[in-house]
N, C-alpha and C. Protein backbone atom coordinates (compact mmCIF):
# COMPACT_ATOMS: atom_id res chain seq x y z
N UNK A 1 54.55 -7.01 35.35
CA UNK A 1 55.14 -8.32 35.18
C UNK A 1 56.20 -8.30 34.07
N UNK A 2 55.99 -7.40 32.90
CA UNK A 2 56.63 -7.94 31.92
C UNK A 2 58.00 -6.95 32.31
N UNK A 3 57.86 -5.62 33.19
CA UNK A 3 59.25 -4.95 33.54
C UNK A 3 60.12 -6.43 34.69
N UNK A 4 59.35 -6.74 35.86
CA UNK A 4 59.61 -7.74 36.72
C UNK A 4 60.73 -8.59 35.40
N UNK A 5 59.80 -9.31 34.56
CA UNK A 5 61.00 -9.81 33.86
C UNK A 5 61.83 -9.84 32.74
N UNK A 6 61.90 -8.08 32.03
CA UNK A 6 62.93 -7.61 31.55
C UNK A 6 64.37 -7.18 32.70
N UNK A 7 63.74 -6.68 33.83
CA UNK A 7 64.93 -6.54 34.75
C UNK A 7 65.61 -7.92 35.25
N UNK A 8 64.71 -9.15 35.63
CA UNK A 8 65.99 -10.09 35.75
C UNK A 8 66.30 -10.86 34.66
N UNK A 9 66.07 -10.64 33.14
CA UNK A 9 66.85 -11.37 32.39
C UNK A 9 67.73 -10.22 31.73
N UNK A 10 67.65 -9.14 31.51
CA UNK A 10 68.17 -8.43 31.09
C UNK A 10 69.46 -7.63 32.09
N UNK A 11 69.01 -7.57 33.24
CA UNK A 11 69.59 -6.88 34.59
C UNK A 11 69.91 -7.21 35.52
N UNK A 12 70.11 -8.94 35.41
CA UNK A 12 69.80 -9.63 36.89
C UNK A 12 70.60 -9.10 37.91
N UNK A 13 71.89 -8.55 37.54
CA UNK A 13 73.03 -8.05 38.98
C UNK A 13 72.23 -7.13 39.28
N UNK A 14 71.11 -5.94 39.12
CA UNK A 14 70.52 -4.83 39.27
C UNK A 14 69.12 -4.94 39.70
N UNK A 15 68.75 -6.23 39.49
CA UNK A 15 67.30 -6.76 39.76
C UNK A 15 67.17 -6.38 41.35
N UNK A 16 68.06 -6.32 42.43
CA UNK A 16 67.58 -6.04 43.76
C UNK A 16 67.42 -4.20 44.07
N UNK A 17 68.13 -3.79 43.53
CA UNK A 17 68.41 -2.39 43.23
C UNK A 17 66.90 -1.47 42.22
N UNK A 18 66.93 -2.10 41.15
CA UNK A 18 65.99 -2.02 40.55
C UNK A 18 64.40 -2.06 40.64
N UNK A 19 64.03 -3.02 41.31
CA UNK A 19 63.03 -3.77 41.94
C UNK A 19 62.48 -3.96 42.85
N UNK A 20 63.29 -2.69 43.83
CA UNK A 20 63.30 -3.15 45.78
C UNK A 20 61.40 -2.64 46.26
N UNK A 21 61.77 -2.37 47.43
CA UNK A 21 60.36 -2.15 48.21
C UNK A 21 59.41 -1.04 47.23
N UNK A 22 60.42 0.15 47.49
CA UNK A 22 60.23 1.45 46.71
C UNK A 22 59.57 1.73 45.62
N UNK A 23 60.19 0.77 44.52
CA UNK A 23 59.76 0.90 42.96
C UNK A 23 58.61 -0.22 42.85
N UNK A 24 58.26 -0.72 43.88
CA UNK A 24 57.01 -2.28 43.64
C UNK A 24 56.15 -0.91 44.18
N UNK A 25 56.45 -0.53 45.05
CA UNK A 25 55.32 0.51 45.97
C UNK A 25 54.81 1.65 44.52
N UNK A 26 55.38 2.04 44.00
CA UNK A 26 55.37 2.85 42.74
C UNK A 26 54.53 2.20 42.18
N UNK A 27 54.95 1.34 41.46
CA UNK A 27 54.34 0.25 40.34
C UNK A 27 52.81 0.10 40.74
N UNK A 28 52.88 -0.26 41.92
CA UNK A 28 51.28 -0.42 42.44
C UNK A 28 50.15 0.53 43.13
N UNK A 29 51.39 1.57 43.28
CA UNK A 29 50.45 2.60 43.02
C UNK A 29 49.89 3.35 41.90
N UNK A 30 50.83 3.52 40.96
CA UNK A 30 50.16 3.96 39.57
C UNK A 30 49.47 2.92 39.45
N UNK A 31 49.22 1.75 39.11
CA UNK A 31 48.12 0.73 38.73
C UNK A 31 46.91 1.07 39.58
N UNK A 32 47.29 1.30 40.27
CA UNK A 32 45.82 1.26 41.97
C UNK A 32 44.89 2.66 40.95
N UNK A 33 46.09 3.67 41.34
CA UNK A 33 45.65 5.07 40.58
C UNK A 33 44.55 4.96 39.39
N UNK A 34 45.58 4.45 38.54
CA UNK A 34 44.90 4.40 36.95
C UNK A 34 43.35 3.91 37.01
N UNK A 35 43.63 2.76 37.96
CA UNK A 35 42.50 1.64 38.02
C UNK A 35 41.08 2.47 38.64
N UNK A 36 41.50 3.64 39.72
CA UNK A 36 40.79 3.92 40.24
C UNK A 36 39.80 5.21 39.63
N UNK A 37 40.67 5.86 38.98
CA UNK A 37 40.48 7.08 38.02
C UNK A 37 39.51 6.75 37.02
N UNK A 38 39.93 5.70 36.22
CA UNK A 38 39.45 4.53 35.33
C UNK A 38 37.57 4.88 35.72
N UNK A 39 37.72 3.92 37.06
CA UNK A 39 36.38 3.61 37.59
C UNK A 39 35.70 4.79 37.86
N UNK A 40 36.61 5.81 38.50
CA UNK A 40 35.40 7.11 38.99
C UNK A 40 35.39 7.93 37.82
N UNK A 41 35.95 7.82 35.93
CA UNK A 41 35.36 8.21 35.23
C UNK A 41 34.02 7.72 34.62
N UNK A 42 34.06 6.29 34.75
CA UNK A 42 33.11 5.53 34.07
C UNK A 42 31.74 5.68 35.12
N UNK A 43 32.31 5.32 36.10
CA UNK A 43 31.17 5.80 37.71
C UNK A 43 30.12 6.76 37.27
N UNK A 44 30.79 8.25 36.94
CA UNK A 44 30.23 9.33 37.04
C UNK A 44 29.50 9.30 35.66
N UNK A 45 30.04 8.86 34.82
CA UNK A 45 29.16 9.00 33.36
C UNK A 45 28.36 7.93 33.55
N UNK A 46 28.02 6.76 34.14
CA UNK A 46 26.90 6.23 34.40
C UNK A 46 25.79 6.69 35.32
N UNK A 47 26.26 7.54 36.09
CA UNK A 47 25.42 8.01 37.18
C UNK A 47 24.48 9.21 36.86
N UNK A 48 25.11 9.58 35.20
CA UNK A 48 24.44 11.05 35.32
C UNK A 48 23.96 10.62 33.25
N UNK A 49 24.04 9.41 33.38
CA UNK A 49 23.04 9.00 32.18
C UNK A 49 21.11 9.07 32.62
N UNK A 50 20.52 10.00 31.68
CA UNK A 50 19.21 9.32 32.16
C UNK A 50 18.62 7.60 31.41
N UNK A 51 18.22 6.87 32.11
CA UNK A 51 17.50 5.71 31.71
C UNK A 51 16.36 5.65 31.12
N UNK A 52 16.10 5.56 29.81
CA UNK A 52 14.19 5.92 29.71
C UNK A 52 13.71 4.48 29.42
N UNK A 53 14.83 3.30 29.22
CA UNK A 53 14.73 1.64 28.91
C UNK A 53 14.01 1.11 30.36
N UNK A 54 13.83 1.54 31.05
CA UNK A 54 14.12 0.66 32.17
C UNK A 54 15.60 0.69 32.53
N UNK A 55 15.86 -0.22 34.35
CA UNK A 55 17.00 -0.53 34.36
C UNK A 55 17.48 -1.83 34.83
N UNK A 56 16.89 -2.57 33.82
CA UNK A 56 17.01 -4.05 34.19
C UNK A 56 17.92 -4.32 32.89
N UNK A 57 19.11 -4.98 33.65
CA UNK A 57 20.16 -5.46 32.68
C UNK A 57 20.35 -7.12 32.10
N UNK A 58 20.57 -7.40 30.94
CA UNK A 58 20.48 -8.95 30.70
C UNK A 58 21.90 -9.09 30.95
N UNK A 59 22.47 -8.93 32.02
CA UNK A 59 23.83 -9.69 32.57
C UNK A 59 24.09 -9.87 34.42
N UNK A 60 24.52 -10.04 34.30
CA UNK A 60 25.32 -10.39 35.96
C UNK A 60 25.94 -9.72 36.55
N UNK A 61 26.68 -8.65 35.98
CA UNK A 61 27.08 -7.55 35.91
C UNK A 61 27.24 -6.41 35.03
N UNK A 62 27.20 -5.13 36.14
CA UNK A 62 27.13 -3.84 34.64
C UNK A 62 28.53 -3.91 33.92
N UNK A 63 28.14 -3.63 32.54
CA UNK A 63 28.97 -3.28 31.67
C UNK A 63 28.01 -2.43 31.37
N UNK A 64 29.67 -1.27 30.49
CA UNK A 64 29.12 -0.01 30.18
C UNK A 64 28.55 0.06 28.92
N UNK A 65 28.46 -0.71 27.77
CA UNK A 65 28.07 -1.02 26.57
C UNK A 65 26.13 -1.67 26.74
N UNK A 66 26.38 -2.16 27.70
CA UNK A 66 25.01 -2.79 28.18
C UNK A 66 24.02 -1.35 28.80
N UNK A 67 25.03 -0.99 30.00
CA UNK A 67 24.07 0.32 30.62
C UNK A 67 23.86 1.62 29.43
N UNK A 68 24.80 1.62 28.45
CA UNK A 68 24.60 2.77 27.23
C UNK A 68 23.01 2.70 26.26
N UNK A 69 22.81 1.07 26.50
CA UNK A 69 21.66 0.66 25.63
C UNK A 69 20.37 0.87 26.23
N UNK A 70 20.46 1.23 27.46
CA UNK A 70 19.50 1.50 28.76
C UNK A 70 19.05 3.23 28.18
N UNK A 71 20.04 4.18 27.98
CA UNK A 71 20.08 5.45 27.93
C UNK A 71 19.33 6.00 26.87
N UNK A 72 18.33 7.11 26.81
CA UNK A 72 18.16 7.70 25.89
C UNK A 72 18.61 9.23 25.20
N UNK A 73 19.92 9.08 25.74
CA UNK A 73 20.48 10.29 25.59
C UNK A 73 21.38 10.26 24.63
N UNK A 74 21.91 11.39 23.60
CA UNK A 74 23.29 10.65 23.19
C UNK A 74 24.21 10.96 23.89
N UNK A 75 24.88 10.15 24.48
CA UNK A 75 26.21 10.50 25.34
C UNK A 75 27.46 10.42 24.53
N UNK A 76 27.59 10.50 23.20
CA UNK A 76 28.58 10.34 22.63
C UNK A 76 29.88 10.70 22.94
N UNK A 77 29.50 12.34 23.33
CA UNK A 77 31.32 12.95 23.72
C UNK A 77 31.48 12.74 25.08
N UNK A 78 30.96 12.58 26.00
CA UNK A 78 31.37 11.37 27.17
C UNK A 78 31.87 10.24 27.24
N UNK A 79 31.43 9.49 26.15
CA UNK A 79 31.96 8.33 26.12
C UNK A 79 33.05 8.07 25.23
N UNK A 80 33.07 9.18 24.35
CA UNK A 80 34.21 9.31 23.53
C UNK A 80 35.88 9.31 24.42
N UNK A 81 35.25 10.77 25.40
CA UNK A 81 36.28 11.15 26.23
C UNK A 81 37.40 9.46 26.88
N UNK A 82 36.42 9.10 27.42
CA UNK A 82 36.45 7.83 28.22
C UNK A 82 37.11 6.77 27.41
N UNK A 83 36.68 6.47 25.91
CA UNK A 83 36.98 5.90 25.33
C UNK A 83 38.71 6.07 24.84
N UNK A 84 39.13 7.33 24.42
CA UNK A 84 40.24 8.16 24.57
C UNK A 84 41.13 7.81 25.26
N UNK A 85 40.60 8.45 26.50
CA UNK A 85 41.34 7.85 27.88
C UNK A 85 41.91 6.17 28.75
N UNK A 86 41.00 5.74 27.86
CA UNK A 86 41.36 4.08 27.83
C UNK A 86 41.98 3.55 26.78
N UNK A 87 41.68 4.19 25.92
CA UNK A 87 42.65 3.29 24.57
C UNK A 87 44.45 4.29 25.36
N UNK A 88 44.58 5.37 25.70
CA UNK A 88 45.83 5.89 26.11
C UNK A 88 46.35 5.03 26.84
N UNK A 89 45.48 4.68 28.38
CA UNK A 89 46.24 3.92 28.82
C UNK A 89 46.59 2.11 28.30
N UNK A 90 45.58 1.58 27.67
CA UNK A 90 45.81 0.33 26.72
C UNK A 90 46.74 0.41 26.04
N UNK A 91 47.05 1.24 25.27
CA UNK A 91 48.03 1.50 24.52
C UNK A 91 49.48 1.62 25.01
N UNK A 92 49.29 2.39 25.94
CA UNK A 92 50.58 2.62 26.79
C UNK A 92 50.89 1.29 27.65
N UNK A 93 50.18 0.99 27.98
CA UNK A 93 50.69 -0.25 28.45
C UNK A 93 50.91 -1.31 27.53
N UNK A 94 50.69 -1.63 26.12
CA UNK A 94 50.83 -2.64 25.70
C UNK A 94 52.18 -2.25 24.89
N UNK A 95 52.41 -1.02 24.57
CA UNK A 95 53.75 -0.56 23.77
C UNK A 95 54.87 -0.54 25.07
N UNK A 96 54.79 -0.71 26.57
CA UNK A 96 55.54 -0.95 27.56
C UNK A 96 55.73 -2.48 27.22
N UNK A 97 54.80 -3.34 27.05
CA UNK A 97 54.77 -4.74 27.09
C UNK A 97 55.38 -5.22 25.98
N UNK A 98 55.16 -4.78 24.64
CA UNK A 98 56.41 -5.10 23.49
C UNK A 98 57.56 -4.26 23.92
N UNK A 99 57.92 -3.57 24.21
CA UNK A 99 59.22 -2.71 24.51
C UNK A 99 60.22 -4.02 25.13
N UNK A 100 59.15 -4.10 26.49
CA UNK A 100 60.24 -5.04 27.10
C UNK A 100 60.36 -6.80 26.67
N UNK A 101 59.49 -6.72 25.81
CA UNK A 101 59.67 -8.17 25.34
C UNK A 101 60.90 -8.49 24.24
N UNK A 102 60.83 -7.24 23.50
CA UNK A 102 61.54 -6.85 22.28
C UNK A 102 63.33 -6.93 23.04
N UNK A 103 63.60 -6.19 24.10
CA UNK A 103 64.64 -6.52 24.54
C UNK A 103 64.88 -7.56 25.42
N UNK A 104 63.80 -8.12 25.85
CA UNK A 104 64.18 -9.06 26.62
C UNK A 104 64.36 -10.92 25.20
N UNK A 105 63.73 -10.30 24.10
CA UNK A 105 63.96 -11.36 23.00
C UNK A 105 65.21 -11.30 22.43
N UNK A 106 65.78 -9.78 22.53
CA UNK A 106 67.10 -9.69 22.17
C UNK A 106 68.19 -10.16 22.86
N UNK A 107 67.80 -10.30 24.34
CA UNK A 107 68.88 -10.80 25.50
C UNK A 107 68.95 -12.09 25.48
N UNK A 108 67.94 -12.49 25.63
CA UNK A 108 68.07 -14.43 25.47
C UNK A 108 68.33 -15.01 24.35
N UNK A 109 68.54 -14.38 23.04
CA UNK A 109 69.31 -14.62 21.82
C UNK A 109 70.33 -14.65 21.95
N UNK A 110 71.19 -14.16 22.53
CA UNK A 110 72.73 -13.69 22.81
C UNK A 110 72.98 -14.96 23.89
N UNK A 111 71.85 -15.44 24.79
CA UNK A 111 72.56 -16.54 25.01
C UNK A 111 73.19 -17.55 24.49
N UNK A 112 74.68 -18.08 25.19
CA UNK A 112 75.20 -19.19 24.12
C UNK A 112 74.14 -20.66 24.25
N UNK A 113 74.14 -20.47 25.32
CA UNK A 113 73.38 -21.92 26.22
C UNK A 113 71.94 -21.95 25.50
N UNK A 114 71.73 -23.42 25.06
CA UNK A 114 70.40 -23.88 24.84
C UNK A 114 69.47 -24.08 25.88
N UNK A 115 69.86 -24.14 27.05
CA UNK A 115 69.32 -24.68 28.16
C UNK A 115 69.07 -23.18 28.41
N UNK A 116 70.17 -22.33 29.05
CA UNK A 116 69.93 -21.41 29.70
C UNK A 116 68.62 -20.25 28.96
N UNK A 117 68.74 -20.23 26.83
CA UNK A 117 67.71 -19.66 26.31
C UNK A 117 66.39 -20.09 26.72
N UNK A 118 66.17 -21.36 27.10
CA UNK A 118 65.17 -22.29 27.72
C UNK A 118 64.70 -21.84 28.58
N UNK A 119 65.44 -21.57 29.26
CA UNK A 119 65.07 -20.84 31.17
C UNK A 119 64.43 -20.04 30.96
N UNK A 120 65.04 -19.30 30.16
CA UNK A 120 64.64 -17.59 30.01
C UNK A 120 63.58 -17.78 29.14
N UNK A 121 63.04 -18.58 28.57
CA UNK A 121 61.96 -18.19 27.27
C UNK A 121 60.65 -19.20 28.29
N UNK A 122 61.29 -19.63 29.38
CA UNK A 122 60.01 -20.91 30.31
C UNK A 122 59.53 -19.42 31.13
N UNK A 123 60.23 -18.59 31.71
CA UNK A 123 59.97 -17.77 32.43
C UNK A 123 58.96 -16.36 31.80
N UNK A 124 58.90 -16.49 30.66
CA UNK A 124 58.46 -15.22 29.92
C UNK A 124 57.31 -15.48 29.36
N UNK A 125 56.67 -16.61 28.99
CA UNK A 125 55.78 -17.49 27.96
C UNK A 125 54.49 -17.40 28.80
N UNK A 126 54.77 -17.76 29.95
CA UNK A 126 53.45 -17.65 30.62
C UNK A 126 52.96 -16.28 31.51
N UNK A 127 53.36 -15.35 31.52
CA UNK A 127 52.79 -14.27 31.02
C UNK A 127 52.46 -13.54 29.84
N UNK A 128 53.07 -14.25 29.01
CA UNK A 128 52.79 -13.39 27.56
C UNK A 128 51.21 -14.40 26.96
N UNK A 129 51.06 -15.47 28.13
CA UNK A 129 50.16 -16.51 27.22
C UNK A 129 48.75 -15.92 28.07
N UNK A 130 49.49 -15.77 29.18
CA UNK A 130 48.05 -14.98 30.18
C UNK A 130 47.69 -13.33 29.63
N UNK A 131 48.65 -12.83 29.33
CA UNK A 131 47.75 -11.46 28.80
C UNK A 131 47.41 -11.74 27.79
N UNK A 132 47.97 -12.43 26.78
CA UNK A 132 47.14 -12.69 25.33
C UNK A 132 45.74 -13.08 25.41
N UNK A 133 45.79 -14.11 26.50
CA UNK A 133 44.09 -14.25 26.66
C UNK A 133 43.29 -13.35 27.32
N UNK A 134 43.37 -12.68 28.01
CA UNK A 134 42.86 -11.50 28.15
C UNK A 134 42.87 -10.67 27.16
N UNK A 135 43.17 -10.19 26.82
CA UNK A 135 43.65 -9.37 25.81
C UNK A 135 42.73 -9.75 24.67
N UNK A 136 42.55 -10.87 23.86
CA UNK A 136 41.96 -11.41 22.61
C UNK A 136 40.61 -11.41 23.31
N UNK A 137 40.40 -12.05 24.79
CA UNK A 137 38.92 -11.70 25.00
C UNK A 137 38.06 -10.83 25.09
N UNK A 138 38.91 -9.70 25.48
CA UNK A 138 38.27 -8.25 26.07
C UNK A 138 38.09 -7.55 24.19
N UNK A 139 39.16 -7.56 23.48
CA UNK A 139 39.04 -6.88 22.60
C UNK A 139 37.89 -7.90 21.56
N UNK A 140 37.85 -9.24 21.75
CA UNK A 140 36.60 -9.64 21.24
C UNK A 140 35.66 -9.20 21.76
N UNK A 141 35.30 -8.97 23.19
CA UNK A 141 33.94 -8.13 23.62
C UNK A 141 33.54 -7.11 23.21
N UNK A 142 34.68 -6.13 23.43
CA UNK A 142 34.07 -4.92 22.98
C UNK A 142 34.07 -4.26 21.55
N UNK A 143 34.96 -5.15 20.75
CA UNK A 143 34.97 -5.21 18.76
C UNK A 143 33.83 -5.94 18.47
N UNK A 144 33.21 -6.57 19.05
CA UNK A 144 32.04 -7.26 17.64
C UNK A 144 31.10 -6.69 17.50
N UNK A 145 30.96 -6.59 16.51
CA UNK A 145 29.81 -5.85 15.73
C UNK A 145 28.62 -6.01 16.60
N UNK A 146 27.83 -4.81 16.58
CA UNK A 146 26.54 -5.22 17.91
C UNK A 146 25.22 -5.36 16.90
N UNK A 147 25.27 -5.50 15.64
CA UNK A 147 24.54 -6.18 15.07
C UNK A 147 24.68 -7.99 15.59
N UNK A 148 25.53 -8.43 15.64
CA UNK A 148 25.77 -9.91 15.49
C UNK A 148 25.64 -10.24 17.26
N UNK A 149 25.19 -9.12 18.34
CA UNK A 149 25.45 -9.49 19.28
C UNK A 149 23.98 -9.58 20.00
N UNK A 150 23.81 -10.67 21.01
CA UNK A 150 22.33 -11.08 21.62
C UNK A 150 22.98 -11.35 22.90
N UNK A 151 22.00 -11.03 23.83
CA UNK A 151 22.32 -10.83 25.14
C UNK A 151 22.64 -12.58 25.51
N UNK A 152 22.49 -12.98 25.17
CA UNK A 152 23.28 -14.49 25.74
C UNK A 152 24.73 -14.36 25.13
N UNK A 153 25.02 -14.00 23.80
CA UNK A 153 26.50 -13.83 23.77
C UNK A 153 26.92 -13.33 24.40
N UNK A 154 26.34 -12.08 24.61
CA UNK A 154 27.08 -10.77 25.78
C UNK A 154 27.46 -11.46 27.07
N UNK A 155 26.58 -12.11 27.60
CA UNK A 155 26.83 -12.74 28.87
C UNK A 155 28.35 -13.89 28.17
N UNK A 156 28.24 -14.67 27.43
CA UNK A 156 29.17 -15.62 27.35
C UNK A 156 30.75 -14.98 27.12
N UNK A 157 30.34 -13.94 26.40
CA UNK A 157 31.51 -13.30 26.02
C UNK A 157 32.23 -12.55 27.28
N UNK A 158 31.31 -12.20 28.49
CA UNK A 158 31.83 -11.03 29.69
C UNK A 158 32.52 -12.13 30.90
N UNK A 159 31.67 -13.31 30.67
CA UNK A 159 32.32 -14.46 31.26
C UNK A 159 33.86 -14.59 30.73
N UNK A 160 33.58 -15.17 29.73
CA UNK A 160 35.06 -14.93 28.80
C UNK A 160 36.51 -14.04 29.21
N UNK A 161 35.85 -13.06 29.39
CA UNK A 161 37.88 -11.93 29.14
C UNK A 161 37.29 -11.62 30.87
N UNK A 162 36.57 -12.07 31.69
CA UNK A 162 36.85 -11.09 33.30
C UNK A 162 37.32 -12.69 34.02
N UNK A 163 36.46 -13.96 33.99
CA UNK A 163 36.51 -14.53 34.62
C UNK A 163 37.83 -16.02 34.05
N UNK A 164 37.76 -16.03 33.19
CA UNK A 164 38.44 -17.23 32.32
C UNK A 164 39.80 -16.64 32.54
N UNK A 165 40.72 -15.48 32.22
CA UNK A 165 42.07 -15.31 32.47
C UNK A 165 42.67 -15.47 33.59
N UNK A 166 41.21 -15.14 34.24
CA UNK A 166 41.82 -14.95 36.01
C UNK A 166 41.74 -16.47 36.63
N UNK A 167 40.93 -17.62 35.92
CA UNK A 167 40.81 -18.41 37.04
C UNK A 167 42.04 -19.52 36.11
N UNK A 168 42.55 -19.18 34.42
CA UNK A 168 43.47 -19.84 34.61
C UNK A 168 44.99 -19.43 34.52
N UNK A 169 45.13 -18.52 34.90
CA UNK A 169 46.12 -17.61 35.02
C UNK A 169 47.50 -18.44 36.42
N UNK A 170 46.51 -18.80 37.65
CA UNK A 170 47.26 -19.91 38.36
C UNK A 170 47.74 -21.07 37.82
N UNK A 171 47.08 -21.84 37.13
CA UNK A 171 47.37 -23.08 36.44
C UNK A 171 48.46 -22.98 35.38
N UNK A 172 48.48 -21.46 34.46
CA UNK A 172 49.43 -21.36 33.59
C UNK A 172 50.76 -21.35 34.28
N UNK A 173 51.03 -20.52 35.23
CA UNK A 173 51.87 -20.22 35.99
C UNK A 173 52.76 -21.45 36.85
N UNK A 174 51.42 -22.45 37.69
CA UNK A 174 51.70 -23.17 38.20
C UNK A 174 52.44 -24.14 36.95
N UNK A 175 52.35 -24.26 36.26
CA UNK A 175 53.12 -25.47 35.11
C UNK A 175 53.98 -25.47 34.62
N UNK A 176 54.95 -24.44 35.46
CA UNK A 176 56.53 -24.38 35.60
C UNK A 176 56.48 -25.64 36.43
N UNK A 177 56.22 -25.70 37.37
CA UNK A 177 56.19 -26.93 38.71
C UNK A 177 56.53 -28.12 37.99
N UNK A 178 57.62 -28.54 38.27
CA UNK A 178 57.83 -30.02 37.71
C UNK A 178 57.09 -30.98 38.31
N UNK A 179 56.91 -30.91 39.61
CA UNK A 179 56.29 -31.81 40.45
C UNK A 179 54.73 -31.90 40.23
N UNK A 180 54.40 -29.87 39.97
CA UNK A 180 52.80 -30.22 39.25
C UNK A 180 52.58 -30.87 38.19
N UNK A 181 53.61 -30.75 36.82
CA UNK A 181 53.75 -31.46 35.75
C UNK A 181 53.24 -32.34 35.97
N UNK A 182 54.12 -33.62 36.77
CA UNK A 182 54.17 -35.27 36.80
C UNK A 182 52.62 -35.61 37.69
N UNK A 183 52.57 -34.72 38.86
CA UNK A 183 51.21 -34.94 39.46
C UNK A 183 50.17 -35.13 38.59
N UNK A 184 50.04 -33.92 37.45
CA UNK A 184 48.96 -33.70 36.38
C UNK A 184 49.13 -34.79 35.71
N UNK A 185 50.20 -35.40 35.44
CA UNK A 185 50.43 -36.76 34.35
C UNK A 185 50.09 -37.30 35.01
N UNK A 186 49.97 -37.71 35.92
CA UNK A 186 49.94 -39.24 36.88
C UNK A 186 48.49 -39.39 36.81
N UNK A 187 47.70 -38.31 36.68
CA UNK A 187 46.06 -37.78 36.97
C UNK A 187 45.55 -38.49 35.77
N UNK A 188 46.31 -37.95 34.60
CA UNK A 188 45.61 -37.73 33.29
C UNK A 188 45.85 -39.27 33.07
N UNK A 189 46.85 -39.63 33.22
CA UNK A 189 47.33 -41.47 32.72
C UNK A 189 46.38 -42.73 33.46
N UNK A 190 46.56 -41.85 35.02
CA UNK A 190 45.42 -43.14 35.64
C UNK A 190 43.89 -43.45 35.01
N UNK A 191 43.48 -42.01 35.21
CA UNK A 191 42.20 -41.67 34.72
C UNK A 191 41.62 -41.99 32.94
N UNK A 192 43.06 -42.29 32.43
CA UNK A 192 43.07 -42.79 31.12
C UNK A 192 42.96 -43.69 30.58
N UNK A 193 44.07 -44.90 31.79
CA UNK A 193 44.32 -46.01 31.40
C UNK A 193 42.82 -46.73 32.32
N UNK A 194 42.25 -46.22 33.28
CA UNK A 194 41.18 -46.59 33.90
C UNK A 194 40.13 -47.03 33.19
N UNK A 195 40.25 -46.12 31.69
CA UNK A 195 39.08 -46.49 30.99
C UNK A 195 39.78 -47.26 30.21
């Protein structure tokens, strides 16, 4: 997303060239890749943990911090590995994500137009507002101290950064919509002045 819109504010005559069938097919395949690699590392180091806890989990779904507490092994340099391998790609992707913000903050400065800096800063905000929340949630999950952590936080917190970005990630997006705007006002005013 954040290349999507360094190339049309930065590139727009090049944005079809840039951007075509080819390079989306790319894009989503390294993501597919990563994503998948990702999973059949974490897969296999769960599969070949022994359990001596039991394997009854206090969540809704596995997480790997949860299934580690199950284990009586130390799996340290497994999970190290893994750990490694995810902060690389986190990293790499988030130093892609300032890269292109950094020039794309430099391009819409140079605009003369107040309006037109407008455009360009309406178009950029709500992705930078949707990964931030992801982003602050996930790294709150897996940073807090696991002294301070009880399996009802765990659950509130996994709710938090998987399900909360994703379900308002449409709504952020959608509120470019002028028409959703005034709809949402019309909602909030009736329902206001009702009381």
């Amino acid at each position: 997303m954040s290349y999507d819109r360094y190339v049309a504010i930065c590139k727009p005559l090049h944005y079809g060239t840039l951007l075509g069938s080819r390079a989306c097919v790319h894009m989503a395949a390294a993501a597919w890749a990563t994503g998948f690699l990702y999973s059949l590392l974490h897969t296999a180091n769960t599969f070949s943990l022994p359990l001596c806890k039991g394997n009854a989990l206090d969540q809704f779904f596995c997480e790997i911090p949860q299934i580690l507490k199950l284990s009586c092994s130390h799996s340290y340099l497994r999970e190290l590995g893994l750990i490694v391998f995810n902060l690389l790609v986190v990293f790499g992707c988030f130093v892609f994500i300032v890269v292109s913000y950094v020039q794309i903050l430099r391009a819409v400065l140079r605009i003369p137009s107040e309006q037109g800096r407008h455009k360009a800063f309406s178009t950029c905000l709500p992705h930078l507002a949707v990964v931030s929340l992801f982003l602050s949630t996930a790294i709150f999950a897996h940073l807090k101290p696991s002294s301070t952590s009880s399996p009802s936080t765990d659950v509130v917190v996994s709710v938090l950064y998987s399900l909360v970005p994703a379900a308002v990630n449409p709504l952020i997006y959608s509120m470019r919509n002028q028409e959703l705007k005034d709809a949402l006002w019309k909602l909030i005013s009736y329902n206001f002045l009702k009381y």
